[in-house]
Protein backbone atom coordinates (compact mmCIF):
# COMPACT_ATOMS: atom_id res chain seq x y z
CA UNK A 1 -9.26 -8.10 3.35
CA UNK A 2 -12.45 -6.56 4.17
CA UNK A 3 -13.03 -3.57 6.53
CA UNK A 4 -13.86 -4.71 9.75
CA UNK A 5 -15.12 -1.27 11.19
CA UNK A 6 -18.34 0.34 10.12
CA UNK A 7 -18.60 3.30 8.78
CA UNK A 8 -18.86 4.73 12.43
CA UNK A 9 -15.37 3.72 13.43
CA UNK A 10 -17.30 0.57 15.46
CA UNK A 11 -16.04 -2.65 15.18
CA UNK A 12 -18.15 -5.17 13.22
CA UNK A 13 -17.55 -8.28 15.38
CA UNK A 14 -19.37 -10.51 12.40
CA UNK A 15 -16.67 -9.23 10.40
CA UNK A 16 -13.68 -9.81 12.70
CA UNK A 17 -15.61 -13.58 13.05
CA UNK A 18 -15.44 -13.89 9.53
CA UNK A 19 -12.01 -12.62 9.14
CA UNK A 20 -11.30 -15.18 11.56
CA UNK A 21 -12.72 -18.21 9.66
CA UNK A 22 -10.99 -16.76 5.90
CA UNK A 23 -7.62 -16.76 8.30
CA UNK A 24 -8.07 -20.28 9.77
CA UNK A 25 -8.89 -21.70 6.28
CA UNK A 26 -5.94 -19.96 4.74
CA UNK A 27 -3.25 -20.66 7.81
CA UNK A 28 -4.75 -24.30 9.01
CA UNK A 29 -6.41 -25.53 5.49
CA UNK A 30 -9.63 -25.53 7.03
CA UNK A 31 -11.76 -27.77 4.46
CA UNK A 32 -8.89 -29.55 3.59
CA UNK A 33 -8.51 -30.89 7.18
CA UNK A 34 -11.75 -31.10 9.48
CA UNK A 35 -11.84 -28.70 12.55
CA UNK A 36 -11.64 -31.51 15.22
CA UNK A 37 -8.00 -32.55 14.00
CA UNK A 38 -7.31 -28.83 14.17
CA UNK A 39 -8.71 -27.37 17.53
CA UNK A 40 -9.58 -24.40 19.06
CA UNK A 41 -6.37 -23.21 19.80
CA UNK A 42 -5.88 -22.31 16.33
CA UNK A 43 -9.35 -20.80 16.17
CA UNK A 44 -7.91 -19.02 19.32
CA UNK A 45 -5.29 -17.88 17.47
CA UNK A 46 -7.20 -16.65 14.56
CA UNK A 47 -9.57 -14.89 16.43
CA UNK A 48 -6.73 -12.80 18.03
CA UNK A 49 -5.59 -11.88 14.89
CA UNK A 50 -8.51 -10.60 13.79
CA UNK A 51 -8.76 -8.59 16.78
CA UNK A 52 -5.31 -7.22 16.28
CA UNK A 53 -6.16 -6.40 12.73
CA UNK A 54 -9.45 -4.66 13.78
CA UNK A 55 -7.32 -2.57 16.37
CA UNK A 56 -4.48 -1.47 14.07
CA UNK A 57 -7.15 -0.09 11.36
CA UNK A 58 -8.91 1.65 14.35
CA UNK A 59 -5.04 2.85 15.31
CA UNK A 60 -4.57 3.74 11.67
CA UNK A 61 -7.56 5.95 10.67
CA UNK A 62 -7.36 7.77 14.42
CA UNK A 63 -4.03 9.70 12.70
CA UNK A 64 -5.62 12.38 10.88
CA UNK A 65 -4.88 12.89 6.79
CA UNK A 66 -2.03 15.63 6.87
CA UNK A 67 -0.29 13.58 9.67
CA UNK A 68 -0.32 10.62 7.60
CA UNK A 69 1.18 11.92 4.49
CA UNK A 70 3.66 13.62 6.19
CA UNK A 71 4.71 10.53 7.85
CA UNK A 72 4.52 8.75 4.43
CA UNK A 73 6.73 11.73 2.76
CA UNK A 74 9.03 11.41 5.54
CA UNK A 75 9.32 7.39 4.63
CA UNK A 76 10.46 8.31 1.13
CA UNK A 77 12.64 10.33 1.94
CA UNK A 78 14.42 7.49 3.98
CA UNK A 79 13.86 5.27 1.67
CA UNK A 80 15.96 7.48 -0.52
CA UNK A 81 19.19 7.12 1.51
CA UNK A 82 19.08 3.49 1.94
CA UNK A 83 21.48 3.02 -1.17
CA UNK A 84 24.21 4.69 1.01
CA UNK A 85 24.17 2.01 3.95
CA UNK A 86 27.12 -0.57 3.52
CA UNK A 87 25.36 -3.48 5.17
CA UNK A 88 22.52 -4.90 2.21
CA UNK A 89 20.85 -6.98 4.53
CA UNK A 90 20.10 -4.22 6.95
CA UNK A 91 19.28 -2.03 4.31
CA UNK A 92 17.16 -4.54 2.67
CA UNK A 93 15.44 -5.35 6.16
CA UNK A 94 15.08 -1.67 6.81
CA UNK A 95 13.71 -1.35 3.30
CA UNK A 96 11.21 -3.68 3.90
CA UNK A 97 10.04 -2.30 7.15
CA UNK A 98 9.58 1.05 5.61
CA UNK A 99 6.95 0.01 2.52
CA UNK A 100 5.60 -2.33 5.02
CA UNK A 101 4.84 1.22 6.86
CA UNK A 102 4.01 3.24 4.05
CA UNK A 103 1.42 0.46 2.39
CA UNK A 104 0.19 0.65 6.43
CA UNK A 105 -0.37 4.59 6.10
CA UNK A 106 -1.64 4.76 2.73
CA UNK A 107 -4.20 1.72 3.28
């Protein structure tokens, strides 16, 4: 996935657009299927996506540097302790959630 802020912290609204598009032809098969059986509901969709993408990255480089590492150091370091929780699916889910986080922080 492609930045979709410039280098001013804007957002590029051709590349949200276009983010859109590579999401409806990955989600909906766009080319496979035309876009009249599809609609613009899913188009809809995509588009708020995109959006929602665009305003996480703007969310994500607002924390400064030495904020985010420390939050990424402090991730580890649960991450450690997982192997002492009795339930595997929650520590698998919470496992998950935290290198879901940490690829989030580091991006």
């Amino acid at each position: 996935m492609s930045t979709l802020l410039t280098t001013a912290g804007v957002v590029d609204r051709r590349a949200v657009m276009c983010r859109a598009w590579e999401l409806m032809r990955t989600f909906y098969h766009l080319g496979e299927l035309p876009f009249s059986s599809i609609g613009r509901q899913c188009l809809g969709w995509c588009l708020r996506k995109a959006w929602a993408e665009a305003r996480g990255e703007i969310r994500r480089r607002s924390i400064p540097a030495a904020e985010r590492a420390e939050r990424i150091a402090d991730l580890e370091n649960e991450l450690s302790f997982l192997v002492y929780i009795d339930d595997w699916r929650h520590a698998d889910r919470r496992r998950r959630e935290i290198e879901e986080s940490i690829r989030w922080l580091a991006a």
